[in-house]
C-alpha atoms as a PDB file:
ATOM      1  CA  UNK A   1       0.000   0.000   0.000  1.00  0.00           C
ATOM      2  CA  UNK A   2       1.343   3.529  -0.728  1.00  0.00           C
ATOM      3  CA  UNK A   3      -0.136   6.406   0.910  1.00  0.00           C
ATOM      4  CA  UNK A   4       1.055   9.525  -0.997  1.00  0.00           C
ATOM      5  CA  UNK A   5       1.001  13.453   0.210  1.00  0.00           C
ATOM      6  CA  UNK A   6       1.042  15.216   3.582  1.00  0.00           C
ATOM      7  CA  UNK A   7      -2.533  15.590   4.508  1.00  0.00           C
ATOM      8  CA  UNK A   8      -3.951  19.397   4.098  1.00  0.00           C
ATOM      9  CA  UNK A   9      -5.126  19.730   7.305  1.00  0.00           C
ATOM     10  CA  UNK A  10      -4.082  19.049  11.003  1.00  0.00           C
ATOM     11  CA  UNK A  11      -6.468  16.201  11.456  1.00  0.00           C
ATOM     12  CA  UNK A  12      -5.487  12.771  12.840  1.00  0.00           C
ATOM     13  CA  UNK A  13      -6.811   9.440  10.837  1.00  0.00           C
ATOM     14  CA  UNK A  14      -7.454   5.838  11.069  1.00  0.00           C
ATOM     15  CA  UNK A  15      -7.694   4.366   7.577  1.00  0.00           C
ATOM     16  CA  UNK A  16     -10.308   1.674   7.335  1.00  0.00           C
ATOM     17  CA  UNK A  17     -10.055  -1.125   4.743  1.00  0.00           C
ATOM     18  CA  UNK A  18     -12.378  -3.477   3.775  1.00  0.00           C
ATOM     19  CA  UNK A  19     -13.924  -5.421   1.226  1.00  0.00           C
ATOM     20  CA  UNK A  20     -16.508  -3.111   0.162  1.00  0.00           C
ATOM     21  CA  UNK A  21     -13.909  -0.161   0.098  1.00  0.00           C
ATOM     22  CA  UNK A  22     -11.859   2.501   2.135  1.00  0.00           C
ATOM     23  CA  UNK A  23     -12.619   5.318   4.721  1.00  0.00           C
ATOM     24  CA  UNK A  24     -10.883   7.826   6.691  1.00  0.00           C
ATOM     25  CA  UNK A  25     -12.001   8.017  10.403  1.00  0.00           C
ATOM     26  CA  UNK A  26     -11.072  10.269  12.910  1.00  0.00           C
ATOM     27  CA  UNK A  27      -7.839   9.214  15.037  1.00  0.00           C
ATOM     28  CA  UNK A  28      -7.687  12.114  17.621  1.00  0.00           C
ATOM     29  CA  UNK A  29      -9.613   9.456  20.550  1.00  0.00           C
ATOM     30  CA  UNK A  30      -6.678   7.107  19.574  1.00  0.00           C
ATOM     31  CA  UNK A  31      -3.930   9.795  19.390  1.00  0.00           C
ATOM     32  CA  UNK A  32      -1.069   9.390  22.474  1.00  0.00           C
ATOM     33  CA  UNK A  33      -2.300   6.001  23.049  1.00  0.00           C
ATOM     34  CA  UNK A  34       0.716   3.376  22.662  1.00  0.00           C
ATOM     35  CA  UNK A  35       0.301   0.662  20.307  1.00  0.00           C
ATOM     36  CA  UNK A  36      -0.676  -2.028  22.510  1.00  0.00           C
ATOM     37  CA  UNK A  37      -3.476   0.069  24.208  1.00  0.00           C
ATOM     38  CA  UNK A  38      -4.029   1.606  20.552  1.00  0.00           C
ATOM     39  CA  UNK A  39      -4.368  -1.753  19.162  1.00  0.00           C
ATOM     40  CA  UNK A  40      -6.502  -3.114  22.313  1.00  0.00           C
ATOM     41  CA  UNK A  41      -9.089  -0.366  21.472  1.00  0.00           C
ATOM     42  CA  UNK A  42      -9.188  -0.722  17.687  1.00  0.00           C
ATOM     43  CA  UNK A  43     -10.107  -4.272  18.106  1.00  0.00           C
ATOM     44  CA  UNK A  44     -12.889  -3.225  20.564  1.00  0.00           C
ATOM     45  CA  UNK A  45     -14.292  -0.701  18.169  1.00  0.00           C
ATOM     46  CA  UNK A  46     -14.202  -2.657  14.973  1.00  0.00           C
ATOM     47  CA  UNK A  47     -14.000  -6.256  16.142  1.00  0.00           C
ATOM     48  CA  UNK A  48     -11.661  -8.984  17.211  1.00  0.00           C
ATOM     49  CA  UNK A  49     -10.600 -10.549  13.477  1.00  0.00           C
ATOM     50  CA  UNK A  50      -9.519  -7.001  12.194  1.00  0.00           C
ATOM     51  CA  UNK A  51      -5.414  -6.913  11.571  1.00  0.00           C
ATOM     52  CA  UNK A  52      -3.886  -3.539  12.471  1.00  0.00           C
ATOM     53  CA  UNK A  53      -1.208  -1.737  11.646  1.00  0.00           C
ATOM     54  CA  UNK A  54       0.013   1.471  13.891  1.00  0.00           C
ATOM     55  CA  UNK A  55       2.021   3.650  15.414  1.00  0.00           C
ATOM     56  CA  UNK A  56       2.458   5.069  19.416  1.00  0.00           C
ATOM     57  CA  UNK A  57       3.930   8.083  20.603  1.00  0.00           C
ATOM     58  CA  UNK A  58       7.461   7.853  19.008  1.00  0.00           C
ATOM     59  CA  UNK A  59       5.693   7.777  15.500  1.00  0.00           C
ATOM     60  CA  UNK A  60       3.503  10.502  16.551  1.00  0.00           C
ATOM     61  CA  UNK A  61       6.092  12.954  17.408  1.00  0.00           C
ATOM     62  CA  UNK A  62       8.047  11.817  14.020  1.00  0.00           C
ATOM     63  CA  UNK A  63      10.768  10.386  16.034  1.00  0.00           C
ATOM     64  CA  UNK A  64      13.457   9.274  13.416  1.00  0.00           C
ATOM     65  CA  UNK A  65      13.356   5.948  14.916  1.00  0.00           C
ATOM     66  CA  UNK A  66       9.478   5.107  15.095  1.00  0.00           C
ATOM     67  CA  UNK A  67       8.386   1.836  14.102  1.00  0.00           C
ATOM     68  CA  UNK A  68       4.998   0.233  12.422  1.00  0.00           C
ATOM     69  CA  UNK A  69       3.384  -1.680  14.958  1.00  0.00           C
ATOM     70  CA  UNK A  70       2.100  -4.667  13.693  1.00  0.00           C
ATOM     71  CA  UNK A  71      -0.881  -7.247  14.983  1.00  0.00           C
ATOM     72  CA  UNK A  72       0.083 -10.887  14.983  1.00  0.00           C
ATOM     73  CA  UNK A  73      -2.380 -13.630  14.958  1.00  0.00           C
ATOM     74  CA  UNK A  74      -3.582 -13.506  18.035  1.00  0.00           C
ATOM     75  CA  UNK A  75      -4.230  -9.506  18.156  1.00  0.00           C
ATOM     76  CA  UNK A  76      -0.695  -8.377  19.768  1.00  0.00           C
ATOM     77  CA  UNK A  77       0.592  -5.639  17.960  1.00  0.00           C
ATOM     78  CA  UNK A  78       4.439  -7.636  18.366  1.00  0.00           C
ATOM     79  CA  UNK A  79       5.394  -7.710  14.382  1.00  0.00           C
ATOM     80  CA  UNK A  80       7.087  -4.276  13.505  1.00  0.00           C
ATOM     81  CA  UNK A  81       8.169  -2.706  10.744  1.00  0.00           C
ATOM     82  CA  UNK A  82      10.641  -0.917  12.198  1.00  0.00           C
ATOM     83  CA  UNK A  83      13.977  -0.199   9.823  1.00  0.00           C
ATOM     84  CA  UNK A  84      14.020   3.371   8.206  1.00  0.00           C
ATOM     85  CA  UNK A  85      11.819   5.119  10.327  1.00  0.00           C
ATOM     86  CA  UNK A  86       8.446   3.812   9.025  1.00  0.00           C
ATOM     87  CA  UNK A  87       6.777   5.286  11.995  1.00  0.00           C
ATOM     88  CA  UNK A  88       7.720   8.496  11.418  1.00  0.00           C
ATOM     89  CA  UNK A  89       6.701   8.601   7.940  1.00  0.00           C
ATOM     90  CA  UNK A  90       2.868   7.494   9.127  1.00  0.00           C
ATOM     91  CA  UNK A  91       3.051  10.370  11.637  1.00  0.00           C
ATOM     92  CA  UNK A  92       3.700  12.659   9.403  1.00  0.00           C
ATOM     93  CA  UNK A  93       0.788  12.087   7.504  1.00  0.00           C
ATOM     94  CA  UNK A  94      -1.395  11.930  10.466  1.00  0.00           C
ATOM     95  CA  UNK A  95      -2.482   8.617   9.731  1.00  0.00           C
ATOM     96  CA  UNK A  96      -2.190   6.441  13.550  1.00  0.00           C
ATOM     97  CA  UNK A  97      -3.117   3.009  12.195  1.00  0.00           C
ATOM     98  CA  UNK A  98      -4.217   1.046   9.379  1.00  0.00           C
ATOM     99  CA  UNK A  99      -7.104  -0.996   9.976  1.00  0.00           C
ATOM    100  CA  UNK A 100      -7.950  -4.014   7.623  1.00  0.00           C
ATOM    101  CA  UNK A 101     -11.297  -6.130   8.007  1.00  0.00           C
ATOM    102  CA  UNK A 102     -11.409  -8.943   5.302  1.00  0.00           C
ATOM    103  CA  UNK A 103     -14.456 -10.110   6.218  1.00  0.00           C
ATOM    104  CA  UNK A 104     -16.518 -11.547   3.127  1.00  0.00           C
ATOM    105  CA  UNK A 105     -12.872 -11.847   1.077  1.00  0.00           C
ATOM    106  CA  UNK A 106     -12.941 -15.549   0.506  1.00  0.00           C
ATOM    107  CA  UNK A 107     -10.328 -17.838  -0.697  1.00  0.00           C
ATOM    108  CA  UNK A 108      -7.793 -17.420  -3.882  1.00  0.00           C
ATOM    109  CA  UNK A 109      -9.408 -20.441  -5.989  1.00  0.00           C
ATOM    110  CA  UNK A 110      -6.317 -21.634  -8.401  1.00  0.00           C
ATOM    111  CA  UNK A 111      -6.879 -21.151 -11.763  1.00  0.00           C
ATOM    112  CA  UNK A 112      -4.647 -24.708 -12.515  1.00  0.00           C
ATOM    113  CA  UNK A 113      -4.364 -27.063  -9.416  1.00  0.00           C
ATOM    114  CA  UNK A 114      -2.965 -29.815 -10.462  1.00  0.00           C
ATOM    115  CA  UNK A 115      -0.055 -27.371 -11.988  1.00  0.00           C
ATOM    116  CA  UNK A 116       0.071 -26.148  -9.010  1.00  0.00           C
ATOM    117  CA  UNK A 117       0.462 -29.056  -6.844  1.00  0.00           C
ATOM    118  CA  UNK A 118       3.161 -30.494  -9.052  1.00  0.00           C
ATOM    119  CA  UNK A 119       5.082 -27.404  -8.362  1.00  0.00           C
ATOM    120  CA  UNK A 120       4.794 -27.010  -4.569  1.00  0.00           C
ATOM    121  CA  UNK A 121       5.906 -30.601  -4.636  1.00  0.00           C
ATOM    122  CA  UNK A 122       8.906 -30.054  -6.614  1.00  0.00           C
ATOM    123  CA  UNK A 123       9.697 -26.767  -4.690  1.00  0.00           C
ATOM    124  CA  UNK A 124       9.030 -29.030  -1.237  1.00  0.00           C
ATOM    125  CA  UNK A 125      11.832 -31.687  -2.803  1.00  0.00           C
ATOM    126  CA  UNK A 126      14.281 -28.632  -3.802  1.00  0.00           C
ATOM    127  CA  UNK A 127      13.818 -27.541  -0.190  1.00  0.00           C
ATOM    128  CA  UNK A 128      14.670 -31.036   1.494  1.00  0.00           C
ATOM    129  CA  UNK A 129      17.775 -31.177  -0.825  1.00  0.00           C
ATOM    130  CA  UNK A 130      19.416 -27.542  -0.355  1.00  0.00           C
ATOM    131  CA  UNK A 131      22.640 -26.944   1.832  1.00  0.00           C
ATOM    132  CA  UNK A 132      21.008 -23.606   2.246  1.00  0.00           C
ATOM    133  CA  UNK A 133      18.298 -25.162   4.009  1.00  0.00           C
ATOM    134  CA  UNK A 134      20.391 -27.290   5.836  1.00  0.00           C
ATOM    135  CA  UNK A 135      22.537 -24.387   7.254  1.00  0.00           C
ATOM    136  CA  UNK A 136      19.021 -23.579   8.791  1.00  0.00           C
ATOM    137  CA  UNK A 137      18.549 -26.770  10.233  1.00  0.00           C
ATOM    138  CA  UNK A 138      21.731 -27.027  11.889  1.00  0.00           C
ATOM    139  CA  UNK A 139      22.493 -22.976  12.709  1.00  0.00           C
ATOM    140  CA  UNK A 140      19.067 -21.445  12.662  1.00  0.00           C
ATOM    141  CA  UNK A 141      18.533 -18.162  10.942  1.00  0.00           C
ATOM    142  CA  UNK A 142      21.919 -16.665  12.400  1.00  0.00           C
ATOM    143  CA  UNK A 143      22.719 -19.286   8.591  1.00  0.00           C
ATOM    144  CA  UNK A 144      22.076 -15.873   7.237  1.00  0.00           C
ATOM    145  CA  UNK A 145      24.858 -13.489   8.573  1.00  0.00           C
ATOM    146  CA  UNK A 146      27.687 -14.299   6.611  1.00  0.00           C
ATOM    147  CA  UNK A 147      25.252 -14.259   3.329  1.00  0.00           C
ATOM    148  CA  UNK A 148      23.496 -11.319   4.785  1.00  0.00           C
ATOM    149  CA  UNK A 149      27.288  -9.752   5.543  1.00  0.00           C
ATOM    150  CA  UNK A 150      28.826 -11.179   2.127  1.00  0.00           C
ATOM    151  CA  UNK A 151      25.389  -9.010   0.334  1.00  0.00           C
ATOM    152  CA  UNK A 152      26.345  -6.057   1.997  1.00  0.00           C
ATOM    153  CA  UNK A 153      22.906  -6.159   4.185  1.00  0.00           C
ATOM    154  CA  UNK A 154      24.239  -6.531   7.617  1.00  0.00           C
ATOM    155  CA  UNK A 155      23.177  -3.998   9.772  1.00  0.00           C
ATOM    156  CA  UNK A 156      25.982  -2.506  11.705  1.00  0.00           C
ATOM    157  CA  UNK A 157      27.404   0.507  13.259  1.00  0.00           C
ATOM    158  CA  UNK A 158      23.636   2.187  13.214  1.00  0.00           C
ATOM    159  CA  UNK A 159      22.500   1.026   9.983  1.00  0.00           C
ATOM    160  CA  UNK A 160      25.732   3.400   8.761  1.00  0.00           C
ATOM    161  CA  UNK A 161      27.592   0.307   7.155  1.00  0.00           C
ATOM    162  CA  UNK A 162      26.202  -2.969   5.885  1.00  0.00           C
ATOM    163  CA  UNK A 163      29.569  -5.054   6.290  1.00  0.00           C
ATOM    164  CA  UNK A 164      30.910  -6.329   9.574  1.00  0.00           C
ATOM    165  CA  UNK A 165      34.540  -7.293   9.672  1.00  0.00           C
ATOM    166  CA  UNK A 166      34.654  -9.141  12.600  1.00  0.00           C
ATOM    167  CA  UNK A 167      31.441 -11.342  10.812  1.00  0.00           C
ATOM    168  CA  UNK A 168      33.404 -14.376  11.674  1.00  0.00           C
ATOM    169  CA  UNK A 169      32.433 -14.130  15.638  1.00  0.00           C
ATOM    170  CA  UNK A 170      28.851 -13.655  15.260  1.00  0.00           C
ATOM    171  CA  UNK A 171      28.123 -16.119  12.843  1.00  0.00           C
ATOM    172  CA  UNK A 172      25.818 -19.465  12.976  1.00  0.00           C
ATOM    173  CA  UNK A 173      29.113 -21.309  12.526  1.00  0.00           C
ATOM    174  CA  UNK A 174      30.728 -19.328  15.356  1.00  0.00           C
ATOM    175  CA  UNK A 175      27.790 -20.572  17.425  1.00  0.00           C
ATOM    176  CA  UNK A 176      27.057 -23.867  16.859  1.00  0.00           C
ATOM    177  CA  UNK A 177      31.314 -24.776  17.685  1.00  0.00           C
ATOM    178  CA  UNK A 178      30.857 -22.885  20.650  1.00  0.00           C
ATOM    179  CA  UNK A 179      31.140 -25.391  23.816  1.00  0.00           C
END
């Protein structure tokens, strides 16, 4: 979803999502609320199922470091979005959460499913054959940090560098010889 423009006035808004289209609602009841009391009272208001996306205090303030609180299965806003300063971006459009009811949605029917069984089974055999998976098997996702390091994507000093030299002390490897 992309969500262009500042908003044109100094309103705060939830933006509603659901099958039948989209609306935005008033945030300022919501506004200062963190995101687990934020996303306790969204699901009171518009029902247990919903999924929300949001943002507490640090986004609302456009804190550099704000994060997208996101619900899990069970309602917990614990799944973030948090690299970049995502949170910051939704405060400064006003916008506290993201609300998304899928009620009356239905199921993806597959156009071919015997093509697509026969895939997921070979993908499934690819998966059971791959040193990459493996690695996870035997060092968990820390598999990923000399990969991760090797791409360039590992997060260090701040986000400022994505190379670590000392990569060889933090890795799965590392780890799993440890005594």
């Amino acid at each position: 979803m992309i969500i262009e423009d500042l908003p044109k006035d100094a309103q705060n808004y939830i933006l509603k999502i659901k099958v039948s289209g989209a609306e935005l609602l008033s945030a300022e009841e919501y506004w200062g609320c963190g995101v687990y009391e934020t996303a306790a009272r969204l699901r009171q208001d518009f029902g247990e199922k919903v999924a929300i996306s949001c943002i507490g205090p640090a986004g609302e303030h456009r804190l550099l470091t704000a994060g997208i609180a996101n619900t899990d299965a069970d309602g917990v806003p614990s799944r973030y979005s948090g690299r970049g300063g995502l949170g910051e971006v939704m405060g400064s459009k006003g916008l506290k959460a993201l609300v998304l009811d899928d009620t009356g949605v239905g199921y993806l029917e597959l156009k071919r499913p015997e093509e697509f069984k026969s895939v997921m089974q070979e993908y499934a055999e690819l998966l059971k054959t791959s040193p990459v998976i493996k690695n996870y098997a035997d060092y968990g996702t820390a598999a990923l940090v000399n990969v991760t390091n090797a791409l360039g994507g590992l997060p260090t000093r701040n986000f400022s560098t994505g190379q670590f030299s000392r990569v060889d002390k933090i890795s799965g490897e590392k780890m799993w010889s440890l005594p």
